[in-house]
PDB file of N, CA and C in Angstrom:
ATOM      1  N   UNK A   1     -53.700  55.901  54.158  1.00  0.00           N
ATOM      2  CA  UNK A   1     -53.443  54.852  53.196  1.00  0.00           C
ATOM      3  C   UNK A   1     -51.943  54.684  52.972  1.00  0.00           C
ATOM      4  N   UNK A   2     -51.246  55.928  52.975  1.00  0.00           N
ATOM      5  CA  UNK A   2     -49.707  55.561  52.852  1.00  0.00           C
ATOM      6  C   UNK A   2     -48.704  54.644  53.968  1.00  0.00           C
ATOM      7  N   UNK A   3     -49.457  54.415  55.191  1.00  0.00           N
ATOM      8  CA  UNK A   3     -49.054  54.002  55.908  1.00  0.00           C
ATOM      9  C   UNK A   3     -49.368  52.474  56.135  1.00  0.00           C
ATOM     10  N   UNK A   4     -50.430  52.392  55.661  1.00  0.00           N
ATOM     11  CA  UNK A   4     -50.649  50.852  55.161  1.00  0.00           C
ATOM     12  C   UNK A   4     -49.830  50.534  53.661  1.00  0.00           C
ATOM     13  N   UNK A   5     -49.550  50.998  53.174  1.00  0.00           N
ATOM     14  CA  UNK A   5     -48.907  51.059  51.704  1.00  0.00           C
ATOM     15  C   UNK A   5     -47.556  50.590  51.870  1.00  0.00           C
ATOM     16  N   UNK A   6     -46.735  51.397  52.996  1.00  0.00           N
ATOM     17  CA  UNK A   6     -45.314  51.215  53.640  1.00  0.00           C
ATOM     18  C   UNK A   6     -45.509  49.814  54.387  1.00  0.00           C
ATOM     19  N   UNK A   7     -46.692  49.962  55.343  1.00  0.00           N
ATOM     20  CA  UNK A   7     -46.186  48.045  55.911  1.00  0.00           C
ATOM     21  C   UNK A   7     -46.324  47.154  54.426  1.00  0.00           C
ATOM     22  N   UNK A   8     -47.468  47.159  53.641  1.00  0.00           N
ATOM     23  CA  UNK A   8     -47.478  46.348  52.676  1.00  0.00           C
ATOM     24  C   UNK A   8     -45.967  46.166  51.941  1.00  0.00           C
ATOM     25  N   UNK A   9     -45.516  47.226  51.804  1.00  0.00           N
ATOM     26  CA  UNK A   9     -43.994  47.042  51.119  1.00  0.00           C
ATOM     27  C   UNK A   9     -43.043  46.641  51.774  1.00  0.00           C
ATOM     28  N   UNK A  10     -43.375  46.523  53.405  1.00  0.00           N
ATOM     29  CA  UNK A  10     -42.173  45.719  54.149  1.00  0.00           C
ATOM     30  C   UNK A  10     -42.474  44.740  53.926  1.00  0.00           C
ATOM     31  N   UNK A  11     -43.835  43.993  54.118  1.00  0.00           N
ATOM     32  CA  UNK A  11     -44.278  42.672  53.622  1.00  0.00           C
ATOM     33  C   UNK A  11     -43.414  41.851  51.936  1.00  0.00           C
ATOM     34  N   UNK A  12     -43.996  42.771  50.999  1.00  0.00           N
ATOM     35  CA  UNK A  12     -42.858  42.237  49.867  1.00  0.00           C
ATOM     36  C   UNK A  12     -41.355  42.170  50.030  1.00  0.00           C
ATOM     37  N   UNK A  13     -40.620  43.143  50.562  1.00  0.00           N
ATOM     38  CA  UNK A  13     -38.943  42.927  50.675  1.00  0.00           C
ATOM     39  C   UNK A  13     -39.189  41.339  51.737  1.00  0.00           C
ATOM     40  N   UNK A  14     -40.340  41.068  52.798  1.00  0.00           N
ATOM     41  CA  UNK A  14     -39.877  39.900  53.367  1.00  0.00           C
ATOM     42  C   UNK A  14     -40.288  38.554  52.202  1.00  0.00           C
ATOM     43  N   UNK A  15     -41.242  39.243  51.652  1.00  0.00           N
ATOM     44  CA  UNK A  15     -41.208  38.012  50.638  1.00  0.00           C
ATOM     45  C   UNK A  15     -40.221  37.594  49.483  1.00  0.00           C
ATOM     46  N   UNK A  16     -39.527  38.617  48.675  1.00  0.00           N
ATOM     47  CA  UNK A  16     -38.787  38.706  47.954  1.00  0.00           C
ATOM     48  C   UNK A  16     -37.173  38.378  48.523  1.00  0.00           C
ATOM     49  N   UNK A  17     -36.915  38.536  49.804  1.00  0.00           N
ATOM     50  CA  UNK A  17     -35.651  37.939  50.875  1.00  0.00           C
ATOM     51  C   UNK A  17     -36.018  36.110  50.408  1.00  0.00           C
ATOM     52  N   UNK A  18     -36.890  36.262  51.310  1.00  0.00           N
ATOM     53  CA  UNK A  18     -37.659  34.766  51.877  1.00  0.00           C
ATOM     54  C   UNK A  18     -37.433  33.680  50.216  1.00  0.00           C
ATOM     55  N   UNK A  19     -37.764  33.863  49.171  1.00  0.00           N
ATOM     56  CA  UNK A  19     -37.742  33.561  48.413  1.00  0.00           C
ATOM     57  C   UNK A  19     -37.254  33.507  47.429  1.00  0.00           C
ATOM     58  N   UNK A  20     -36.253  33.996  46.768  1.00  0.00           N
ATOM     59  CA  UNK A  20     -34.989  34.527  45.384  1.00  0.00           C
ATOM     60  C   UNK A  20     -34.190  33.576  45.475  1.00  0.00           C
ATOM     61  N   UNK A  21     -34.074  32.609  46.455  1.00  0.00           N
ATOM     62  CA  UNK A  21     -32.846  32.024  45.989  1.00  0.00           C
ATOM     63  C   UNK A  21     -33.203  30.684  45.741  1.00  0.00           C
ATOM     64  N   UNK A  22     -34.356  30.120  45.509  1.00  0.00           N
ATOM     65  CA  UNK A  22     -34.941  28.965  45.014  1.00  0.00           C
ATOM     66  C   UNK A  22     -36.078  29.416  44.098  1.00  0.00           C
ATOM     67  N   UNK A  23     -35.999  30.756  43.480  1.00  0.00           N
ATOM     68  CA  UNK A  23     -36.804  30.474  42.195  1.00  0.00           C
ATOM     69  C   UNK A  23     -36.446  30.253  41.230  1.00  0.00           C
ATOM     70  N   UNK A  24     -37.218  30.636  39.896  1.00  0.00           N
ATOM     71  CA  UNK A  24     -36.642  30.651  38.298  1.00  0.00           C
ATOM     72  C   UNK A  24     -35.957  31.960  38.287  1.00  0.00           C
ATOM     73  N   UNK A  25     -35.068  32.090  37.628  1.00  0.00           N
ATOM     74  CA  UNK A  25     -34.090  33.692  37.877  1.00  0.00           C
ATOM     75  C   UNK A  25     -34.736  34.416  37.192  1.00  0.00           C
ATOM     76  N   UNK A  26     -35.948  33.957  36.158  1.00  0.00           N
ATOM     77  CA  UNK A  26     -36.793  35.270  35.336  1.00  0.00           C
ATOM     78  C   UNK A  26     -37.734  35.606  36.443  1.00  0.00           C
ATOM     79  N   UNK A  27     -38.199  34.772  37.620  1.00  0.00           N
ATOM     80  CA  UNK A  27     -39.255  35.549  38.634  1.00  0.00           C
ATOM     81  C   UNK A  27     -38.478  36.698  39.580  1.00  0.00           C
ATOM     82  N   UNK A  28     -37.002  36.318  39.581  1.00  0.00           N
ATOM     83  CA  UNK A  28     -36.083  36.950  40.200  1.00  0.00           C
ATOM     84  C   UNK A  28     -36.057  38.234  40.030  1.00  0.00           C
ATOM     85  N   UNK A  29     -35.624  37.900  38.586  1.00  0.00           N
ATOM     86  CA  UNK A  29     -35.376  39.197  37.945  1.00  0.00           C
ATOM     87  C   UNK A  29     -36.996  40.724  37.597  1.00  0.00           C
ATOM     88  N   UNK A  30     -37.609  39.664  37.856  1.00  0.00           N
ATOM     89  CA  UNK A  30     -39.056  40.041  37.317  1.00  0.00           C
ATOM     90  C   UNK A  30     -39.522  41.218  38.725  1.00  0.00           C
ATOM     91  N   UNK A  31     -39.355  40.423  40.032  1.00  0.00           N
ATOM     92  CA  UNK A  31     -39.931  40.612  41.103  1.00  0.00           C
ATOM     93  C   UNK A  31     -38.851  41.829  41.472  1.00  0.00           C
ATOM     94  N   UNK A  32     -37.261  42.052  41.338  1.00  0.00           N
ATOM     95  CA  UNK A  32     -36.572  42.573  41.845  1.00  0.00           C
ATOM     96  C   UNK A  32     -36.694  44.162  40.557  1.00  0.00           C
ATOM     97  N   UNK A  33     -37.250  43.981  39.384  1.00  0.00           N
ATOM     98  CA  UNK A  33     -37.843  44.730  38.567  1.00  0.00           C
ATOM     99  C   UNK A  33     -39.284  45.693  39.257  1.00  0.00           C
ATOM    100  N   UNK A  34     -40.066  44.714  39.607  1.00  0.00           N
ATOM    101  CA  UNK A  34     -41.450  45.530  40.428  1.00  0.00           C
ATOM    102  C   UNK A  34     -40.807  46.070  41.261  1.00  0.00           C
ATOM    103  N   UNK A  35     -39.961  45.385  42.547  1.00  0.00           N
ATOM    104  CA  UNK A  35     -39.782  46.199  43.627  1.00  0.00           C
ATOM    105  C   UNK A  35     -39.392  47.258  43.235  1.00  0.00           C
ATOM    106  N   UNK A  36     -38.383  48.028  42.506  1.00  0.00           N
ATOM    107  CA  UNK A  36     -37.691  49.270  42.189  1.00  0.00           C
ATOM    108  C   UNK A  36     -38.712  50.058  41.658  1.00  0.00           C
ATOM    109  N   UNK A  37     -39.847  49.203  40.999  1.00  0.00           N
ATOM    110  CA  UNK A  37     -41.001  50.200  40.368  1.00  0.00           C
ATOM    111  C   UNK A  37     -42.153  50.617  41.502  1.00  0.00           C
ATOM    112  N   UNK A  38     -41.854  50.274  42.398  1.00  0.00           N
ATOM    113  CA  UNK A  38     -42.776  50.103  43.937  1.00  0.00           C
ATOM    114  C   UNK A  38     -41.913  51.697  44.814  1.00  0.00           C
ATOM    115  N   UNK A  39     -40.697  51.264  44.681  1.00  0.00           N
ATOM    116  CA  UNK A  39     -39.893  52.066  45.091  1.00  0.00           C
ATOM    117  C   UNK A  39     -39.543  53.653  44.638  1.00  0.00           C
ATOM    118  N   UNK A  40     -39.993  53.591  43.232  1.00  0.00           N
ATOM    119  CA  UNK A  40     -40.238  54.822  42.578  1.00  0.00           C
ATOM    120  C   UNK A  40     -41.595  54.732  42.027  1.00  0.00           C
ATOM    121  N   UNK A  41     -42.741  54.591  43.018  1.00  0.00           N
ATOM    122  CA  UNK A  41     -44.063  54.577  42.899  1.00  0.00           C
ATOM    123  C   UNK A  41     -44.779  54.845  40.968  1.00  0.00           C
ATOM    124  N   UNK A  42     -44.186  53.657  40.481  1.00  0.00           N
ATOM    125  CA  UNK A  42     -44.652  53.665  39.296  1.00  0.00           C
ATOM    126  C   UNK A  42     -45.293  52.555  39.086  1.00  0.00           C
ATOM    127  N   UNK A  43     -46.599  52.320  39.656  1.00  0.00           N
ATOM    128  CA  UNK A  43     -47.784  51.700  40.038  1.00  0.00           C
ATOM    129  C   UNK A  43     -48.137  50.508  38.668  1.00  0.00           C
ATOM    130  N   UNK A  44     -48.084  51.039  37.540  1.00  0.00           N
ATOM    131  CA  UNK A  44     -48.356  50.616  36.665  1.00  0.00           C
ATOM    132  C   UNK A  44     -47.596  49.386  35.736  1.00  0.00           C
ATOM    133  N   UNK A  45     -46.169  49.813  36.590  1.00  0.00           N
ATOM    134  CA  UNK A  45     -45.405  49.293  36.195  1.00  0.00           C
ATOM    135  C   UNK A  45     -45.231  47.806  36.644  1.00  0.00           C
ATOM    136  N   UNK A  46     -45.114  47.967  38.180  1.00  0.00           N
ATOM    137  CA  UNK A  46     -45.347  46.963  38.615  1.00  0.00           C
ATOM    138  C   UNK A  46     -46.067  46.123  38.616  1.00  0.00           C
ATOM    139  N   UNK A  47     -47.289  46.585  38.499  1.00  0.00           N
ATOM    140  CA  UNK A  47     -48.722  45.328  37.952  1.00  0.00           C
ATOM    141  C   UNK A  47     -48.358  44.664  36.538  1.00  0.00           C
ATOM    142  N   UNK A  48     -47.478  45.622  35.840  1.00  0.00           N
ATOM    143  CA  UNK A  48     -47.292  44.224  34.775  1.00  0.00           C
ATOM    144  C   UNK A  48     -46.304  43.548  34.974  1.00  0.00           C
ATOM    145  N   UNK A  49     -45.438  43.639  35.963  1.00  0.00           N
ATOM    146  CA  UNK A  49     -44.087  43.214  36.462  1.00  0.00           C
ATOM    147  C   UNK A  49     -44.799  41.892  37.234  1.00  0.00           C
ATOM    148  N   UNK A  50     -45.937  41.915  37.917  1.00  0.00           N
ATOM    149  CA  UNK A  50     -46.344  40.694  39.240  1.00  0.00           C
ATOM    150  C   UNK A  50     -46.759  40.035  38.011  1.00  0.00           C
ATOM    151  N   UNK A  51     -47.584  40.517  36.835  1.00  0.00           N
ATOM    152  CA  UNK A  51     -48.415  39.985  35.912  1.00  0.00           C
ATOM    153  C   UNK A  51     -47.521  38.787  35.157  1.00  0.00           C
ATOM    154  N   UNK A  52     -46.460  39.733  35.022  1.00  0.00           N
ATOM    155  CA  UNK A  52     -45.215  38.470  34.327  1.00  0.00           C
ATOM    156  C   UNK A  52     -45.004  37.364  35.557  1.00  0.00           C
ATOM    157  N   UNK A  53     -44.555  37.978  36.545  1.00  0.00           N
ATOM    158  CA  UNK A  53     -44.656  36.793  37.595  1.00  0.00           C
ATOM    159  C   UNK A  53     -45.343  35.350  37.678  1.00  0.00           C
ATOM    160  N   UNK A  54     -46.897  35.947  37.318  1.00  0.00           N
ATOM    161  CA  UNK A  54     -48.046  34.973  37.811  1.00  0.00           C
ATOM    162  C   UNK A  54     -47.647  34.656  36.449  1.00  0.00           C
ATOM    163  N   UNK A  55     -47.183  35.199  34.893  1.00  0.00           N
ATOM    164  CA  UNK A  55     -47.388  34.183  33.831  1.00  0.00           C
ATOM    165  C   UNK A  55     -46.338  33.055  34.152  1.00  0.00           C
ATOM    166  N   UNK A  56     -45.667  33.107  34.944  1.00  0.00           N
ATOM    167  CA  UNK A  56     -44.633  32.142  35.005  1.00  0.00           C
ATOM    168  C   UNK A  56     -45.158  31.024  35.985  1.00  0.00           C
ATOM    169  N   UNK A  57     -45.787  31.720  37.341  1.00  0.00           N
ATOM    170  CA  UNK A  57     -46.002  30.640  38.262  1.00  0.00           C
ATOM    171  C   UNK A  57     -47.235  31.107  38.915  1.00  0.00           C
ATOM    172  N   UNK A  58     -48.220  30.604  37.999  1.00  0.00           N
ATOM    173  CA  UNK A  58     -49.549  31.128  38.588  1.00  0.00           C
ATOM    174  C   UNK A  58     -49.738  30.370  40.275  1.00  0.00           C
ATOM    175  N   UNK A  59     -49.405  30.344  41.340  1.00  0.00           N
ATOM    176  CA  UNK A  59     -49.329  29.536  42.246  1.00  0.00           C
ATOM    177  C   UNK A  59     -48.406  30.949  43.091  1.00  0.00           C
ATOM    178  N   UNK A  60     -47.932  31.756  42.632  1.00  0.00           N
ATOM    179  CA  UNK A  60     -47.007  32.482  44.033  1.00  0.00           C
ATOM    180  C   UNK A  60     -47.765  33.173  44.560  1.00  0.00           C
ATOM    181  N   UNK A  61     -48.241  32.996  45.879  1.00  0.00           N
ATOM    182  CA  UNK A  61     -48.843  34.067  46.562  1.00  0.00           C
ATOM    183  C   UNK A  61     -48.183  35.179  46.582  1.00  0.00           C
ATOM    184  N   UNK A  62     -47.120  35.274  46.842  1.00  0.00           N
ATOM    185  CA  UNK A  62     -46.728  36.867  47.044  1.00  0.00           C
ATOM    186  C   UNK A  62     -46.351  37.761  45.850  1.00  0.00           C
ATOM    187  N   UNK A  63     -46.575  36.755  44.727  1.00  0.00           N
ATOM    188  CA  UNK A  63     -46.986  38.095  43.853  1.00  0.00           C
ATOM    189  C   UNK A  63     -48.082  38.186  43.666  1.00  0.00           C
ATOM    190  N   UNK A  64     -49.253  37.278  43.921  1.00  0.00           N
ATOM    191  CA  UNK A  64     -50.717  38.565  44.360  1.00  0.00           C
ATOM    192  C   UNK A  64     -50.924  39.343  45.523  1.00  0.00           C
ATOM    193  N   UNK A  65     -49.973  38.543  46.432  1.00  0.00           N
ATOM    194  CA  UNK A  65     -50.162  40.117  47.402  1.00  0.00           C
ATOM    195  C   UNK A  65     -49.400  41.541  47.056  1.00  0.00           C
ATOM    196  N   UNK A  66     -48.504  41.525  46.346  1.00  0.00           N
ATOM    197  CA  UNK A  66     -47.995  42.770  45.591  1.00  0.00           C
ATOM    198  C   UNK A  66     -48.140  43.001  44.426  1.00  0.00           C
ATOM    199  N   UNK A  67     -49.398  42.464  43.343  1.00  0.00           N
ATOM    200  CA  UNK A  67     -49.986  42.838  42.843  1.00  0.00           C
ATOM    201  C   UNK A  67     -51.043  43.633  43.684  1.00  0.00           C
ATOM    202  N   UNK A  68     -51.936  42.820  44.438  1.00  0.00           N
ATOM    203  CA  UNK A  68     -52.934  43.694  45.194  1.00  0.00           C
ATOM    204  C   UNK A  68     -52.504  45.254  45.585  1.00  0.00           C
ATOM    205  N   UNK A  69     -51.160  45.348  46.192  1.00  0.00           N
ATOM    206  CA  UNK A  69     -50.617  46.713  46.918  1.00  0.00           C
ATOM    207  C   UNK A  69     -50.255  47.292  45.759  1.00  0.00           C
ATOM    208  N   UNK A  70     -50.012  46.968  44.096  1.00  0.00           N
ATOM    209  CA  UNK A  70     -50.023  47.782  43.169  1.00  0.00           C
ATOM    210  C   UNK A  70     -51.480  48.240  43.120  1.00  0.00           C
ATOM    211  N   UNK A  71     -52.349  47.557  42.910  1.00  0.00           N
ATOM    212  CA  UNK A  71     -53.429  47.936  42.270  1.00  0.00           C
ATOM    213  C   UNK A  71     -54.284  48.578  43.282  1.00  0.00           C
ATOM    214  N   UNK A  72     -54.194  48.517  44.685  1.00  0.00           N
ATOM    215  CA  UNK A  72     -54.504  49.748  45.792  1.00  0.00           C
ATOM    216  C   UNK A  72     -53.955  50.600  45.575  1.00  0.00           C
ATOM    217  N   UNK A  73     -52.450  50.700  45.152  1.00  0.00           N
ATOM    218  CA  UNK A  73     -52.143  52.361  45.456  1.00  0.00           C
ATOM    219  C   UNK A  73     -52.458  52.953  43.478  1.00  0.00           C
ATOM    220  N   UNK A  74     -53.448  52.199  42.588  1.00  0.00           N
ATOM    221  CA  UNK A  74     -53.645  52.772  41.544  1.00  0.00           C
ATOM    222  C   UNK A  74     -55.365  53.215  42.134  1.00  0.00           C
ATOM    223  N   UNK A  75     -55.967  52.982  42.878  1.00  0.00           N
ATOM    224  CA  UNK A  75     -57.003  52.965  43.299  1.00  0.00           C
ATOM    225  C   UNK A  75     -58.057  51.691  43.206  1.00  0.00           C
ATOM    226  N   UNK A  76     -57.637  50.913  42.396  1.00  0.00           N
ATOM    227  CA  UNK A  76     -58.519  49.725  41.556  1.00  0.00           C
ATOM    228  C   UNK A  76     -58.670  48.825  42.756  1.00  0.00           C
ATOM    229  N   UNK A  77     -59.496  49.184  43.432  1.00  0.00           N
ATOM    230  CA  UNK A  77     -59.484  48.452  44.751  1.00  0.00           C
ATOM    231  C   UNK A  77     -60.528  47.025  44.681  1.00  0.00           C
ATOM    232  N   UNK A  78     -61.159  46.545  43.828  1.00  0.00           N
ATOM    233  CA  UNK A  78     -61.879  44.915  43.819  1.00  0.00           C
ATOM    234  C   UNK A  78     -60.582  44.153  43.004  1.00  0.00           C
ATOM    235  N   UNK A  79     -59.795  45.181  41.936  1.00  0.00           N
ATOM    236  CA  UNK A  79     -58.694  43.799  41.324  1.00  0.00           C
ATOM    237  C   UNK A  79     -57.719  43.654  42.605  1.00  0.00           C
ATOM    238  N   UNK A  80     -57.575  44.952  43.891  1.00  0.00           N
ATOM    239  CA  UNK A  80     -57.019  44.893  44.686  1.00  0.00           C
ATOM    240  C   UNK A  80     -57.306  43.844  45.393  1.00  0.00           C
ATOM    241  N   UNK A  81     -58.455  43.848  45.958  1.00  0.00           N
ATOM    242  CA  UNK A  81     -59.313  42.788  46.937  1.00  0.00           C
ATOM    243  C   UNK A  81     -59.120  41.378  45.958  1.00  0.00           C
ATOM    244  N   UNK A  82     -59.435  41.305  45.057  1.00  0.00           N
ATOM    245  CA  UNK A  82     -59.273  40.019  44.243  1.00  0.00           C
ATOM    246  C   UNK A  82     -57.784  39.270  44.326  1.00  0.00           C
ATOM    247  N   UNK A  83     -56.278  40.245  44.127  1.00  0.00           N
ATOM    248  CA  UNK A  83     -55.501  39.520  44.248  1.00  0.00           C
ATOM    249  C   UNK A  83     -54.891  39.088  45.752  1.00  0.00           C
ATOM    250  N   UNK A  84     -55.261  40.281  46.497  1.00  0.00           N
ATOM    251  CA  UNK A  84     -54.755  40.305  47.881  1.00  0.00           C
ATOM    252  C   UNK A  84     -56.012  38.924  48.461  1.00  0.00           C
ATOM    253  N   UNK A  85     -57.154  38.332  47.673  1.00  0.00           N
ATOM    254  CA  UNK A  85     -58.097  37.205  48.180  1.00  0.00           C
ATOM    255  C   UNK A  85     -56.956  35.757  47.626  1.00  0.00           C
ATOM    256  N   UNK A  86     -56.500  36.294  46.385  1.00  0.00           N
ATOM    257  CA  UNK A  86     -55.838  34.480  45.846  1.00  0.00           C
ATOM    258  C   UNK A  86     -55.272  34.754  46.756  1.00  0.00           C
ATOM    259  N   UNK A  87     -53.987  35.843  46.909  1.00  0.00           N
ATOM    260  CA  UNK A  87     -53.191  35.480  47.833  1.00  0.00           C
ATOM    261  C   UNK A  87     -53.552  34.418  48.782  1.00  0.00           C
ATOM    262  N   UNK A  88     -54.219  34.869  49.668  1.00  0.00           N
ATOM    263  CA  UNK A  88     -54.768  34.178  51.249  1.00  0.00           C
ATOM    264  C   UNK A  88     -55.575  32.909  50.887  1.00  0.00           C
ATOM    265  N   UNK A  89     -55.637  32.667  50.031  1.00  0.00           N
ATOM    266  CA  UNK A  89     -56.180  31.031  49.250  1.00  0.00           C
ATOM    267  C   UNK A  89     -54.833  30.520  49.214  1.00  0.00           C
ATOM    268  N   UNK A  90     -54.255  30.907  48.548  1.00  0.00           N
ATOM    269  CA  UNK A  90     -52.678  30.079  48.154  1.00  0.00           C
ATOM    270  C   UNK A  90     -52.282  29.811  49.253  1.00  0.00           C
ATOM    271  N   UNK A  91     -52.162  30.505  50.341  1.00  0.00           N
ATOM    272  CA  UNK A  91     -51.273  30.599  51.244  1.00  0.00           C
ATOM    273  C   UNK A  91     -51.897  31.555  52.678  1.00  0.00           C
ATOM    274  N   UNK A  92     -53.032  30.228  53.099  1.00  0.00           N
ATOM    275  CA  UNK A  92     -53.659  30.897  54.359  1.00  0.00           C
ATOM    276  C   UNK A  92     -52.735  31.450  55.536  1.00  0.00           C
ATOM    277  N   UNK A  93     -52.374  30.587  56.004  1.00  0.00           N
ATOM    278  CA  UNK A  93     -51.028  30.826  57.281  1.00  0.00           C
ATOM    279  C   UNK A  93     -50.584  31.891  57.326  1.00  0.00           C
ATOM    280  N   UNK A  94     -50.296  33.195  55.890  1.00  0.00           N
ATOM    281  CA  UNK A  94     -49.414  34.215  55.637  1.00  0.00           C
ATOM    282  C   UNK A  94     -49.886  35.326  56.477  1.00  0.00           C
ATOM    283  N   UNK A  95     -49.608  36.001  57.782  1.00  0.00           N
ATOM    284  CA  UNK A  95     -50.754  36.687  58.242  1.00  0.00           C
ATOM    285  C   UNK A  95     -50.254  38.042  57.442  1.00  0.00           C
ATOM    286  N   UNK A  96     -49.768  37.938  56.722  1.00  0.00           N
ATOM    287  CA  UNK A  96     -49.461  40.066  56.011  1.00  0.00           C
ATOM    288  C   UNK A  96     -50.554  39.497  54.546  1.00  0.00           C
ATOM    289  N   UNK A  97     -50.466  38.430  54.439  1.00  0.00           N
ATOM    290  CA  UNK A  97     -51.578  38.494  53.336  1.00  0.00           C
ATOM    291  C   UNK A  97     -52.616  38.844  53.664  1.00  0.00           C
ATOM    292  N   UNK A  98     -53.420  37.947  55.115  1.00  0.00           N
ATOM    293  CA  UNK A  98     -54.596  38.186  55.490  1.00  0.00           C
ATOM    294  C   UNK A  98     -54.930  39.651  56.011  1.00  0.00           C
ATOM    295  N   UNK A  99     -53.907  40.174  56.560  1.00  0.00           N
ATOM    296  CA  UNK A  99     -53.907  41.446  57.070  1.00  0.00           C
ATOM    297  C   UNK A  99     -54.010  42.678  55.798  1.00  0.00           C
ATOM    298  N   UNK A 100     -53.220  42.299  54.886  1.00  0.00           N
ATOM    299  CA  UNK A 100     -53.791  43.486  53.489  1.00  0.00           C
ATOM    300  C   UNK A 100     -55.395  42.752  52.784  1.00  0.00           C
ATOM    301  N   UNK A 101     -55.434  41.597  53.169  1.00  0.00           N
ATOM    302  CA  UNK A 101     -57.000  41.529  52.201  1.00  0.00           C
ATOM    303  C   UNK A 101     -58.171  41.983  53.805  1.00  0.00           C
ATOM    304  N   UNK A 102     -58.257  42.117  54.677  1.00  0.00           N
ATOM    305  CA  UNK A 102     -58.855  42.818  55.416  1.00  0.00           C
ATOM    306  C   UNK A 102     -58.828  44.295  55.609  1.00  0.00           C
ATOM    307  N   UNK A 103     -57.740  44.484  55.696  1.00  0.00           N
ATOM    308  CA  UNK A 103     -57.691  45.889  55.915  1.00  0.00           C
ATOM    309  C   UNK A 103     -58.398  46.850  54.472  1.00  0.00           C
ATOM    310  N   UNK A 104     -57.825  45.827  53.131  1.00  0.00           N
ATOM    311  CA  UNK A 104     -58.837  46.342  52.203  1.00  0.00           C
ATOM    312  C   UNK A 104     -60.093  46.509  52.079  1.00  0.00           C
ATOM    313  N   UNK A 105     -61.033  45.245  52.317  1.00  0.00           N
ATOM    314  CA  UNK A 105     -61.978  44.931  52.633  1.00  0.00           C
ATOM    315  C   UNK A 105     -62.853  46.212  53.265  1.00  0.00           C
ATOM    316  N   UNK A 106     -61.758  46.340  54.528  1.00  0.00           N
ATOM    317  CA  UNK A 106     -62.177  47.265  55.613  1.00  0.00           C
ATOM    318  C   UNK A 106     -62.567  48.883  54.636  1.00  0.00           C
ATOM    319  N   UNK A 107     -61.196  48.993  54.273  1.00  0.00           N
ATOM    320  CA  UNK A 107     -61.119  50.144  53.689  1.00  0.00           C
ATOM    321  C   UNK A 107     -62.546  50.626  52.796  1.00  0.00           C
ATOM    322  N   UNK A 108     -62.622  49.624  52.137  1.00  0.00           N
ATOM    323  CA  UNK A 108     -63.491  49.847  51.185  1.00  0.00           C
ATOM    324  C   UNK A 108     -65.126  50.121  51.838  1.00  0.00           C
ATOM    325  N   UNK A 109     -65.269  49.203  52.582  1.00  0.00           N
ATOM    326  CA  UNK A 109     -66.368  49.517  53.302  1.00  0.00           C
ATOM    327  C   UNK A 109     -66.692  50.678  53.762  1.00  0.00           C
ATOM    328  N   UNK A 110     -65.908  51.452  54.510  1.00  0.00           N
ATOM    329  CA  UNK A 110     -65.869  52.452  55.152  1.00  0.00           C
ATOM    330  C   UNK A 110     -66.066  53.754  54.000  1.00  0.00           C
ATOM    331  N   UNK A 111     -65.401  53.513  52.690  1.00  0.00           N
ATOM    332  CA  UNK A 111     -65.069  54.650  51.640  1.00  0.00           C
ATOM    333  C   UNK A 111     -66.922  54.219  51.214  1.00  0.00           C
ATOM    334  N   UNK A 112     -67.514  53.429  51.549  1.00  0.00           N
ATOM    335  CA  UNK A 112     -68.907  52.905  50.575  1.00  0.00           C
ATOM    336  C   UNK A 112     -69.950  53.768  51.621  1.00  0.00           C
ATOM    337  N   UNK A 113     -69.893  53.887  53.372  1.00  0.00           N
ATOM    338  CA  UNK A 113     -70.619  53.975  54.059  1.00  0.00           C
ATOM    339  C   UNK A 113     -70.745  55.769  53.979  1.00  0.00           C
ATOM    340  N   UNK A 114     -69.114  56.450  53.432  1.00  0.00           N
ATOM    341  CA  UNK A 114     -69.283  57.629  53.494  1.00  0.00           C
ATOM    342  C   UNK A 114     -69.601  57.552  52.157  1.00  0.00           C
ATOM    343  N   UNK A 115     -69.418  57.386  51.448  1.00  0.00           N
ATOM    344  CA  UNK A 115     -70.254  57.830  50.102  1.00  0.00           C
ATOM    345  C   UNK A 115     -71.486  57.928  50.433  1.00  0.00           C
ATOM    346  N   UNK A 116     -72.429  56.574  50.972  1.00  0.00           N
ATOM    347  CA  UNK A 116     -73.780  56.623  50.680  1.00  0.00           C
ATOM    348  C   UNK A 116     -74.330  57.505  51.992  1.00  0.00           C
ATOM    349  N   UNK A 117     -73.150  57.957  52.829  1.00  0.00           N
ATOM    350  CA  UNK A 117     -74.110  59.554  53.884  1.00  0.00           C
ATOM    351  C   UNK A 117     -74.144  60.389  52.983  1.00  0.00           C
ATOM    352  N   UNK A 118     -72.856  60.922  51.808  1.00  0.00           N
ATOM    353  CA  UNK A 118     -72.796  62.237  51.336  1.00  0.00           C
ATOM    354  C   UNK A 118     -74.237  62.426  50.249  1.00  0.00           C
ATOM    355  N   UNK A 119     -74.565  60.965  49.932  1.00  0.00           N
ATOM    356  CA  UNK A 119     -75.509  61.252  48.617  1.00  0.00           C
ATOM    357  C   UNK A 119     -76.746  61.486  49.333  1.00  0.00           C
ATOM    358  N   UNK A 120     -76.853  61.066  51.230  1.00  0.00           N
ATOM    359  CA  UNK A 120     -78.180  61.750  51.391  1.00  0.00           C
ATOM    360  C   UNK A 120     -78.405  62.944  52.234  1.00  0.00           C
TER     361      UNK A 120
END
């Protein structure tokens, strides 16, 4: 999982490049706030950091895709799947979006198939 965790976070620095210099400077400031909380894996932090994001511009995909990679590495993996899904609504074309809402997807499946061997 940490290794999907690390591409997901190359994915945000390309989104957060790609984008800062034509937003509102509070998403700026907001997003360049999560990243450092991403960066010193304080999970919690950041989900309210994307949260401020989306109150500003419910429309940015890439802060539900780094909401989603907060709320995977808290374990909360359907609000995971849920934001890493707007994402790829907002913004089909994005393939690191589609690639973290599958690989979740995936993930999860797989964590469901060994659960239900261990319980028999």
């Amino acid at each position: 999982m940490r290794i999907y965790l690390i591409f997901s976070m190359l994915s945000i620095l390309f989104e957060i490049g790609c984008s800062t210099s034509h937003q509102p400077i509070e998403i700026q400031h907001q997003s360049k706030f999560a990243f450092k909380a991403y960066e010193a894996q304080l999970w919690n932090e950041a989900v309210f950091r994307w949260n401020r994001v989306l109150q500003i511009d419910p429309k940015y995909a890439a802060a539900y895709n780094n909401l989603g990679v907060a709320y995977e590495a808290l374990g909360r993996i359907d609000a995971a799947l849920q934001a890493y899904e707007t994402a790829t609504e907002l913004d089909s074309d994005n393939k690191f979006y589609r690639f973290n809402y599958r690989r979740c997807r995936f993930s999860r499946r797989v964590a469901e198939m060994e659960n239900h061997e261990s319980k028999d």
